[in-house]
PDB file of N, CA and C in Angstrom:
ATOM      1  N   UNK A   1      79.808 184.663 151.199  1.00  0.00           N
ATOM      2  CA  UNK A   1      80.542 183.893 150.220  1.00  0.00           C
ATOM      3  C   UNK A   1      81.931 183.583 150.773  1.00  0.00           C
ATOM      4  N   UNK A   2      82.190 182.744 150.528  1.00  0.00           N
ATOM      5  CA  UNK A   2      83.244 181.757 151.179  1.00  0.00           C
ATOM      6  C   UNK A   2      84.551 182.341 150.209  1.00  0.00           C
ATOM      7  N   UNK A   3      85.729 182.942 151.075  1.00  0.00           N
ATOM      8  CA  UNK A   3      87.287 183.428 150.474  1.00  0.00           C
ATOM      9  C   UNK A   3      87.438 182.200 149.978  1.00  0.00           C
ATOM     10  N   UNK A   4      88.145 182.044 148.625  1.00  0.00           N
ATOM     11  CA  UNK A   4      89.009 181.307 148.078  1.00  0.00           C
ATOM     12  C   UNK A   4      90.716 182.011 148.148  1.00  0.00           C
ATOM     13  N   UNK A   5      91.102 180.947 149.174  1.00  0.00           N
ATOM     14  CA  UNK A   5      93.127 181.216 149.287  1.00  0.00           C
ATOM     15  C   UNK A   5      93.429 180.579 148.115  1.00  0.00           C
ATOM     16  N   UNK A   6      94.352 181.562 148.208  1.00  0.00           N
ATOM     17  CA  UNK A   6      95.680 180.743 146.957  1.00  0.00           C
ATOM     18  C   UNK A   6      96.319 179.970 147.163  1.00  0.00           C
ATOM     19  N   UNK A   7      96.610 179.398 148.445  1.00  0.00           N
ATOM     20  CA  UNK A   7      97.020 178.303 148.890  1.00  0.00           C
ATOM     21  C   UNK A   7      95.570 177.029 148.526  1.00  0.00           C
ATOM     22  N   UNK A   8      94.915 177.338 148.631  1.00  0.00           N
ATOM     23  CA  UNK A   8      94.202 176.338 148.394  1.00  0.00           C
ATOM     24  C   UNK A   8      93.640 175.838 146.943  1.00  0.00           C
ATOM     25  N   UNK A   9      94.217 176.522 146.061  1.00  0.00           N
ATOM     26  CA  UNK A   9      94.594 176.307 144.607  1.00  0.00           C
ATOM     27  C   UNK A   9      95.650 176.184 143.991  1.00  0.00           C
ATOM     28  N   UNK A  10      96.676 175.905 144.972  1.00  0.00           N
ATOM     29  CA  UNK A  10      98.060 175.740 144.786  1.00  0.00           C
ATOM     30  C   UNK A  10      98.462 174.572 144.363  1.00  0.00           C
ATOM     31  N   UNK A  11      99.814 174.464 143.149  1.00  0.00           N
ATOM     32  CA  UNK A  11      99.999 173.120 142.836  1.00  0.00           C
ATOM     33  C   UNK A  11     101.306 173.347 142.246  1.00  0.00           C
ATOM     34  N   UNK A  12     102.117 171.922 142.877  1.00  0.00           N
ATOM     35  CA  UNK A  12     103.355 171.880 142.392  1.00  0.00           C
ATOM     36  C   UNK A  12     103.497 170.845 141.356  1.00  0.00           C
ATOM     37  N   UNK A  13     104.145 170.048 140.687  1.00  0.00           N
ATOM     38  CA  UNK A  13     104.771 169.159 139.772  1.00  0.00           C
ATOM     39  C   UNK A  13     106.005 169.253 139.332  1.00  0.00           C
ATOM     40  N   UNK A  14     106.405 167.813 140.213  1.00  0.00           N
ATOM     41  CA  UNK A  14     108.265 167.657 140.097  1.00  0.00           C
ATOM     42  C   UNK A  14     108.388 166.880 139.108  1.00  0.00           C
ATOM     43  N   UNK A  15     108.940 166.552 138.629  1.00  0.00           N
ATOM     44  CA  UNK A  15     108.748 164.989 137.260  1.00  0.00           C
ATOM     45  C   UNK A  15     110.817 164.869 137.369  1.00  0.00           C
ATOM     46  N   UNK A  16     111.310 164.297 138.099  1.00  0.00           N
ATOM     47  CA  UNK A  16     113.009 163.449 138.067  1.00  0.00           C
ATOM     48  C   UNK A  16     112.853 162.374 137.022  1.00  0.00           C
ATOM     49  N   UNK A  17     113.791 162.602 135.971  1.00  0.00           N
ATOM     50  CA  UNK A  17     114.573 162.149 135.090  1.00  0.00           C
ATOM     51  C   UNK A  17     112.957 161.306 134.320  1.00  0.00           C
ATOM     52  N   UNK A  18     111.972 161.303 134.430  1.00  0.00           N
ATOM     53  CA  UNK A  18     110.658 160.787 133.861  1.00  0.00           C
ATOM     54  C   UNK A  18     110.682 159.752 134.663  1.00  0.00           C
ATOM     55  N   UNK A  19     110.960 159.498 135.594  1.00  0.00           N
ATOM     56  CA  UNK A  19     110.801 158.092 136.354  1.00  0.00           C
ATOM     57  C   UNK A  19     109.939 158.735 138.157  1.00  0.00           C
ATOM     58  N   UNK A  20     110.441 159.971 138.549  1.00  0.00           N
ATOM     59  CA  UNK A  20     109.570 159.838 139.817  1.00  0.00           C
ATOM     60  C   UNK A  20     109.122 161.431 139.831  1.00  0.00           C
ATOM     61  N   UNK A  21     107.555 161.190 140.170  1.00  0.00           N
ATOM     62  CA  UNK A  21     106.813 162.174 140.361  1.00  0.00           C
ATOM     63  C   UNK A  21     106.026 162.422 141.236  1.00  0.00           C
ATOM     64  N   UNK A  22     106.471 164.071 141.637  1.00  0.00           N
ATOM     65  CA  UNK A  22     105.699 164.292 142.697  1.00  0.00           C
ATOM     66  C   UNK A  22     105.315 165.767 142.729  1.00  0.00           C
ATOM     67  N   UNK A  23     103.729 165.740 143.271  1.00  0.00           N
ATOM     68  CA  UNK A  23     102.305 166.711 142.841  1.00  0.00           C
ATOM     69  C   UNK A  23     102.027 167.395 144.514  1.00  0.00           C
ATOM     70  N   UNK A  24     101.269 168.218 144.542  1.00  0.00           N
ATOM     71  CA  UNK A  24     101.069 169.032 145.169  1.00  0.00           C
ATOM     72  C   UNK A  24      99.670 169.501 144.201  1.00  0.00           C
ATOM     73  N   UNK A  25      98.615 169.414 145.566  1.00  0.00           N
ATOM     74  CA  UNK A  25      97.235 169.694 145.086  1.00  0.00           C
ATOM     75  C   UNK A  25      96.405 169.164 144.735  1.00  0.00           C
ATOM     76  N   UNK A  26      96.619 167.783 144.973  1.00  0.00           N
ATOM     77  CA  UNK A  26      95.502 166.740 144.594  1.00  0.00           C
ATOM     78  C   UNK A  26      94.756 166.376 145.454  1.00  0.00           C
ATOM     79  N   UNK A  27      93.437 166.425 145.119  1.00  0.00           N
ATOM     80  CA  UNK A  27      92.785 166.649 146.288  1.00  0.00           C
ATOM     81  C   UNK A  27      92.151 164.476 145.838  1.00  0.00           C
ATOM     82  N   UNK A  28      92.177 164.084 144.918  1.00  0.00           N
ATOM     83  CA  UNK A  28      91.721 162.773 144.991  1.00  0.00           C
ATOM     84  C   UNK A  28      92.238 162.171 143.884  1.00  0.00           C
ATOM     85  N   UNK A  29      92.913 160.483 144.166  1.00  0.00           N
ATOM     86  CA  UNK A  29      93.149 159.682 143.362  1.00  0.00           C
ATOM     87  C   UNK A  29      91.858 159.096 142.563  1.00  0.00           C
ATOM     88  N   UNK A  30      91.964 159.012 141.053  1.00  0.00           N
ATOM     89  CA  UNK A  30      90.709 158.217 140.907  1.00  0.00           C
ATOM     90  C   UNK A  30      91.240 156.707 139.986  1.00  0.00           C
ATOM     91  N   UNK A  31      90.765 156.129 139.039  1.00  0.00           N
ATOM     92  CA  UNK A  31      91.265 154.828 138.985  1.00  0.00           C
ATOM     93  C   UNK A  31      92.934 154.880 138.250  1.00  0.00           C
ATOM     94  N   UNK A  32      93.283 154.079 138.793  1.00  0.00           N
ATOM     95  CA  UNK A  32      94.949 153.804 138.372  1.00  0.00           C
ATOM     96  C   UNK A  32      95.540 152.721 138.231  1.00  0.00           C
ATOM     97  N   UNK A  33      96.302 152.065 137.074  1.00  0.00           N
ATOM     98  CA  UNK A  33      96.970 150.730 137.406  1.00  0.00           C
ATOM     99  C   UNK A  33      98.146 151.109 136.734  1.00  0.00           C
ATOM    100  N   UNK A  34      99.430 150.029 136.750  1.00  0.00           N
ATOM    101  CA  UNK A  34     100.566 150.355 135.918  1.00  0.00           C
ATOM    102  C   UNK A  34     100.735 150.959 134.927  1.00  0.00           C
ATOM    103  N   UNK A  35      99.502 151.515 133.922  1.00  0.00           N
ATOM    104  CA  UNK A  35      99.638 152.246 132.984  1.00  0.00           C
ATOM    105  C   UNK A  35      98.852 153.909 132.641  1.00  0.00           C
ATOM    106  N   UNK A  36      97.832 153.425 133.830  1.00  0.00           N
ATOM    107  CA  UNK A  36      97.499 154.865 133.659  1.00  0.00           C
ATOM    108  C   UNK A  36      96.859 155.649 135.085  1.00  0.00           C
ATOM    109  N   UNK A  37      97.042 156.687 135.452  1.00  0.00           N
ATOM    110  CA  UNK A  37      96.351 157.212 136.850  1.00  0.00           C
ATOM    111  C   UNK A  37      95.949 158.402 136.616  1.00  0.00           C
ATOM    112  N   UNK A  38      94.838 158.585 137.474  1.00  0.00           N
ATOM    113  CA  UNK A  38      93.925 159.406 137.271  1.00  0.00           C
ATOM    114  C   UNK A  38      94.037 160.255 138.152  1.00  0.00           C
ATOM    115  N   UNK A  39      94.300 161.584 138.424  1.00  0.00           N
ATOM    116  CA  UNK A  39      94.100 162.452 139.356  1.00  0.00           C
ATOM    117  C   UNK A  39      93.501 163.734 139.474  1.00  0.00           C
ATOM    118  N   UNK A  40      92.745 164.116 140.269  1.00  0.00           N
ATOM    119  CA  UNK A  40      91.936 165.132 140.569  1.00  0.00           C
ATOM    120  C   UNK A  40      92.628 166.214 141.354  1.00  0.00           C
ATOM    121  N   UNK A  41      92.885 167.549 140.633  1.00  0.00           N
ATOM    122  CA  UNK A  41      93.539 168.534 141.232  1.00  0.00           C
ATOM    123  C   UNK A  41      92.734 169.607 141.745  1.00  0.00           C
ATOM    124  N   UNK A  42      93.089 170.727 142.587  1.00  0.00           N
ATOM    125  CA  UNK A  42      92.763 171.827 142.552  1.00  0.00           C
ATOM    126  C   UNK A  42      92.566 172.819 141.103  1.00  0.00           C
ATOM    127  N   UNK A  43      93.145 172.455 139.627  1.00  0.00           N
ATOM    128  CA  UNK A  43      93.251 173.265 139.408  1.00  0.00           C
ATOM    129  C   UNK A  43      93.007 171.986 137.681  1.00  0.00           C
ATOM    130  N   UNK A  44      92.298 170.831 138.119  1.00  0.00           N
ATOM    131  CA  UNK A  44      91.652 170.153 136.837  1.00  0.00           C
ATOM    132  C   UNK A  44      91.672 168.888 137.134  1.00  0.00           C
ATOM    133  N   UNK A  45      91.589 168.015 136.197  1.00  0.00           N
ATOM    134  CA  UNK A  45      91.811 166.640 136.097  1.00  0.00           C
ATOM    135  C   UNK A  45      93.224 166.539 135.546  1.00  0.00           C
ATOM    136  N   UNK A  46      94.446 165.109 135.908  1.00  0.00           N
ATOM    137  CA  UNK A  46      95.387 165.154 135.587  1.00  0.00           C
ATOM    138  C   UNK A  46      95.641 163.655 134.934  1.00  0.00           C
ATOM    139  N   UNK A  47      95.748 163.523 134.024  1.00  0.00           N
ATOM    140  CA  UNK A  47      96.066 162.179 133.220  1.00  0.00           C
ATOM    141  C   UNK A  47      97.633 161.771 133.194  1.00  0.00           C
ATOM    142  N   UNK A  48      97.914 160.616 134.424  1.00  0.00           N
ATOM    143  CA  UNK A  48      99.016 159.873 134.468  1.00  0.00           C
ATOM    144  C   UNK A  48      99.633 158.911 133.016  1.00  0.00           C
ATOM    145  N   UNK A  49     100.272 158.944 132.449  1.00  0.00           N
ATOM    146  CA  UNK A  49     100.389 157.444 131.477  1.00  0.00           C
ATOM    147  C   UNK A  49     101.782 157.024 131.369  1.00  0.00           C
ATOM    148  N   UNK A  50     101.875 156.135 131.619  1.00  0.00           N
ATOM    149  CA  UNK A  50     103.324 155.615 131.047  1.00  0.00           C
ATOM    150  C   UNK A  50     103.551 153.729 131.992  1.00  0.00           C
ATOM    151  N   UNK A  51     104.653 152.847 131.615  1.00  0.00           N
ATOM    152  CA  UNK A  51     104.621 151.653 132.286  1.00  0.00           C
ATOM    153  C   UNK A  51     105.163 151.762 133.562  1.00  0.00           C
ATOM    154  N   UNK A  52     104.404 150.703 134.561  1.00  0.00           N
ATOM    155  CA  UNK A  52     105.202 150.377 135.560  1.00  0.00           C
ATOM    156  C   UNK A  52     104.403 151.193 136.272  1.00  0.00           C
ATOM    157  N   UNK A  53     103.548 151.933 136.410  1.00  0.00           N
ATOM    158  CA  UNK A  53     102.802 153.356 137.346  1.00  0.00           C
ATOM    159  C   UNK A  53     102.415 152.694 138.166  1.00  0.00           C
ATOM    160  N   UNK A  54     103.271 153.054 139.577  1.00  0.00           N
ATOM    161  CA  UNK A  54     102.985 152.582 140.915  1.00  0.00           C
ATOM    162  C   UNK A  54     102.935 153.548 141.484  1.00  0.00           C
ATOM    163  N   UNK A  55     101.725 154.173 142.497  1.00  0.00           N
ATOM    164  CA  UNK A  55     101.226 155.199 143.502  1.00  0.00           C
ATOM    165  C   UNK A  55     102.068 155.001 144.796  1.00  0.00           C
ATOM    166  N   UNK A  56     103.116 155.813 144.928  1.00  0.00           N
ATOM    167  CA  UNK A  56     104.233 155.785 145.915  1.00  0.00           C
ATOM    168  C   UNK A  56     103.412 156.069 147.228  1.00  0.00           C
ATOM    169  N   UNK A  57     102.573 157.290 147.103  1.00  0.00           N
ATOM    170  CA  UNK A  57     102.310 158.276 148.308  1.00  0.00           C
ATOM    171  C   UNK A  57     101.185 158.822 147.935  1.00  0.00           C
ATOM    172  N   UNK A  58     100.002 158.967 148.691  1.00  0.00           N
ATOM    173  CA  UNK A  58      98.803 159.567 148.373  1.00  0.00           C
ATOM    174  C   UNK A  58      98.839 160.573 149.953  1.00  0.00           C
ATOM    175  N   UNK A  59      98.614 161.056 150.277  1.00  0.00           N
ATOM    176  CA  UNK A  59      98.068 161.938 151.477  1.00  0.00           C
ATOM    177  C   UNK A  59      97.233 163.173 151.279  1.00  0.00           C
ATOM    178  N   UNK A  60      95.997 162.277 151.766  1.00  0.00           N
ATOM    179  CA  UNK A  60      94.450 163.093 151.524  1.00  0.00           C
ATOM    180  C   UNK A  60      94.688 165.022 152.435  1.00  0.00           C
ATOM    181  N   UNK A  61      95.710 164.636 153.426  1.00  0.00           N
ATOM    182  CA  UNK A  61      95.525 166.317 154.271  1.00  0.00           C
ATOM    183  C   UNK A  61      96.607 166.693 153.458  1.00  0.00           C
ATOM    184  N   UNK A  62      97.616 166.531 153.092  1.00  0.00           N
ATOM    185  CA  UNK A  62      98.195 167.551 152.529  1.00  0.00           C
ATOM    186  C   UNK A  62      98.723 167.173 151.022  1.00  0.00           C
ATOM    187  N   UNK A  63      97.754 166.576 150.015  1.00  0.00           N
ATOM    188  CA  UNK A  63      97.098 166.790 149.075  1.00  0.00           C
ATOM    189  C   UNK A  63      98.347 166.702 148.237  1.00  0.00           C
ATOM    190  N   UNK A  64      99.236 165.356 149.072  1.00  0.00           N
ATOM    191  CA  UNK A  64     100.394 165.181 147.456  1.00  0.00           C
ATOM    192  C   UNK A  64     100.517 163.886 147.389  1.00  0.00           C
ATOM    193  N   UNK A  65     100.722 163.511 145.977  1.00  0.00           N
ATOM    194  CA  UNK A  65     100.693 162.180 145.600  1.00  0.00           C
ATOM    195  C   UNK A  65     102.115 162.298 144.980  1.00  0.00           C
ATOM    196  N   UNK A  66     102.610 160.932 145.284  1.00  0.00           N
ATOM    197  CA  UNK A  66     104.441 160.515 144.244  1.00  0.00           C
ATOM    198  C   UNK A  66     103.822 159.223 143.765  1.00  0.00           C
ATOM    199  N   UNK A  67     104.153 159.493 142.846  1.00  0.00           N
ATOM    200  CA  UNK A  67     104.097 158.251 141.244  1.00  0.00           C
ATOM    201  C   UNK A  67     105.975 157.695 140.816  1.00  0.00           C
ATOM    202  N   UNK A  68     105.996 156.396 140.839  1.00  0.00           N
ATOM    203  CA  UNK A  68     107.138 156.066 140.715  1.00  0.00           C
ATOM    204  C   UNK A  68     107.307 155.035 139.061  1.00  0.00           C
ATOM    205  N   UNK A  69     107.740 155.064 138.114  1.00  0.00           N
ATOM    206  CA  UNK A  69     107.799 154.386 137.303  1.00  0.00           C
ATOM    207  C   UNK A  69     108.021 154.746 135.659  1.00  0.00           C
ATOM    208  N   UNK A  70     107.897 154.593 134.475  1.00  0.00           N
ATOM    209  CA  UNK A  70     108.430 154.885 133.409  1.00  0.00           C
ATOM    210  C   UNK A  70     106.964 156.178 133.047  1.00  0.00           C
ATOM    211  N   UNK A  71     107.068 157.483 133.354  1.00  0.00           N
ATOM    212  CA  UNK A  71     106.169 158.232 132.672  1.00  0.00           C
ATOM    213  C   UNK A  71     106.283 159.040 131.655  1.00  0.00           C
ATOM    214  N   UNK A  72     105.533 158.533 130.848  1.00  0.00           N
ATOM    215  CA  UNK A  72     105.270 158.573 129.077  1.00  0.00           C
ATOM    216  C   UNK A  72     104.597 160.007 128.780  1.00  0.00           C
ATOM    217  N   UNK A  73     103.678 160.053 129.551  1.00  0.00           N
ATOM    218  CA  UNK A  73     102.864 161.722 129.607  1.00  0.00           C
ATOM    219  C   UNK A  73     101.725 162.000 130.524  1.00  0.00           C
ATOM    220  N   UNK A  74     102.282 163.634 130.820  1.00  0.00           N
ATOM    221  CA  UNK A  74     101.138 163.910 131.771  1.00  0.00           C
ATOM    222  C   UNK A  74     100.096 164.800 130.752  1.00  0.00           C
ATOM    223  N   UNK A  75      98.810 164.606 130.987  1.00  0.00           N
ATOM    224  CA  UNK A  75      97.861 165.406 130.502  1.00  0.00           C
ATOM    225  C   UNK A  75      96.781 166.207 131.460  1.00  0.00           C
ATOM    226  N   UNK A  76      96.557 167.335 131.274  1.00  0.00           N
ATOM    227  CA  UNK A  76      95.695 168.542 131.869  1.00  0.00           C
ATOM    228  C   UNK A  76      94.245 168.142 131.230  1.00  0.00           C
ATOM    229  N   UNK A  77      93.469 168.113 131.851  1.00  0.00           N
ATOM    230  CA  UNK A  77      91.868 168.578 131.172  1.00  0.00           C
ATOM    231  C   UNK A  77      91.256 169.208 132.377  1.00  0.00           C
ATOM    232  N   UNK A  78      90.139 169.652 132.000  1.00  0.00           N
ATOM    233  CA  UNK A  78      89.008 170.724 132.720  1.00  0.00           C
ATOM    234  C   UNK A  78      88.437 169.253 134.002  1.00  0.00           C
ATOM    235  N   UNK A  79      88.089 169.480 135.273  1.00  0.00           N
ATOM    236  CA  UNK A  79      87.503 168.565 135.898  1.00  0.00           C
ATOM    237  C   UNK A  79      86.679 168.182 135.413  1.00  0.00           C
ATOM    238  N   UNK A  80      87.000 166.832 135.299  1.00  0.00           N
ATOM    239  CA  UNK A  80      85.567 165.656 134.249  1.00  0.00           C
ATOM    240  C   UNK A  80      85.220 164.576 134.989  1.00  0.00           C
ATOM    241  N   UNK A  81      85.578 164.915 136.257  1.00  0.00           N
ATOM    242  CA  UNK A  81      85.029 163.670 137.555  1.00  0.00           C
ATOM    243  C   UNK A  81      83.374 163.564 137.426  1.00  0.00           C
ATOM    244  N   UNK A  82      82.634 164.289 137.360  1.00  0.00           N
ATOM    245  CA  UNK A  82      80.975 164.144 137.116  1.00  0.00           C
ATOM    246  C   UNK A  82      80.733 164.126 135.534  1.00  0.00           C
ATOM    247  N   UNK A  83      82.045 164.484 134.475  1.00  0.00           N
ATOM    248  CA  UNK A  83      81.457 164.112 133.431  1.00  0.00           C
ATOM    249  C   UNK A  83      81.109 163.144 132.406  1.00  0.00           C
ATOM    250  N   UNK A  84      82.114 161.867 133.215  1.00  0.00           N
ATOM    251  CA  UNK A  84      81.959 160.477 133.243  1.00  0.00           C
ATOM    252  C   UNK A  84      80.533 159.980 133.655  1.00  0.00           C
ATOM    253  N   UNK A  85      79.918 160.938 134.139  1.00  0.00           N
ATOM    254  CA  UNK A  85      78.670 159.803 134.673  1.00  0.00           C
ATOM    255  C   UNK A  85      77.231 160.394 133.895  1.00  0.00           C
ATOM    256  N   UNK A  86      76.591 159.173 133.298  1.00  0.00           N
ATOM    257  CA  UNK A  86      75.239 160.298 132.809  1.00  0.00           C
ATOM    258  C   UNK A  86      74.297 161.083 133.658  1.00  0.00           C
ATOM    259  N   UNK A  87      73.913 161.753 132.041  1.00  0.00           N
ATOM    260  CA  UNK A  87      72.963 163.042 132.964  1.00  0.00           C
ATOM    261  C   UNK A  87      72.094 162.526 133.637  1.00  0.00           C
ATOM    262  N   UNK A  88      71.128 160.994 133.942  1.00  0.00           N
ATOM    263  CA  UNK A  88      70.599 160.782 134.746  1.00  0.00           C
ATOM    264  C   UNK A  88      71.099 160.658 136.058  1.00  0.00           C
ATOM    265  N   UNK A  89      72.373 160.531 136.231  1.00  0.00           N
ATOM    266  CA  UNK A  89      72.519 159.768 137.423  1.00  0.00           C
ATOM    267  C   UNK A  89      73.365 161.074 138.098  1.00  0.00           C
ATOM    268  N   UNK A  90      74.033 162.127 137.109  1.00  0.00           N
ATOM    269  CA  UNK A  90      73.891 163.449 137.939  1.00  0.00           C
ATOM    270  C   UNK A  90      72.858 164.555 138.441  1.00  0.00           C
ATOM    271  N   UNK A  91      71.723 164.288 137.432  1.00  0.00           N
ATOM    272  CA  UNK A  91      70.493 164.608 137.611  1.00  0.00           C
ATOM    273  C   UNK A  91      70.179 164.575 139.646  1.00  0.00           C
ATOM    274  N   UNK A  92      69.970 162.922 139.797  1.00  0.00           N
ATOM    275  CA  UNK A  92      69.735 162.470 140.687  1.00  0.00           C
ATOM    276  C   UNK A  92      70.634 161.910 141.763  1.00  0.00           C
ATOM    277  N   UNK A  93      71.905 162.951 142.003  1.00  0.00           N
ATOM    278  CA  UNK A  93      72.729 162.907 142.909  1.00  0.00           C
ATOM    279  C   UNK A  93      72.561 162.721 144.243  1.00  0.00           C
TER     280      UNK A  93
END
């Protein structure tokens, strides 16, 4: 069985004055436009919202994204990247 590090469940979140943000631990962007972005953490799903949401910085190896623009709210949920899709089509992955 494969060690899980704590570094590799590690996660930061800076949020300056509600206008620039920057994450630690995202392991994938998923859809995003000026109002809302989607991100996939080590440690859940992360719900971007607010105007103007422009993706400053993504970097897939060291797993930080900066968001620049008016943010309204961040939201936490449980990873729901496969729970968007029906049970057939996770069925048959």
């Amino acid at each position: 069985m494969e060690e899980i590090k704590k570094e590799d469940i590690s996660q930061n979140i800076v949020l300056e004055n509600r206008k620039k943000l920057e994450m630690t631990g995202i392991n994938e962007v998923g859809d995003f436009n000026e109002e809302k972005i989607t991100a996939f953490s080590t440690l859940g799903t992360i719900i971007i919202k607010g105007v103007g949401l422009h993706v400053e910085k993504f970097n897939n190896k060291t797993k930080e994204l900066n968001v620049n623009g008016s943010i309204r709210e961040l939201k936490y949920s449980e990873n729901t990247k496969n729970k968007n899709k029906s049970f057939l089509s996770r069925l048959f992955k």
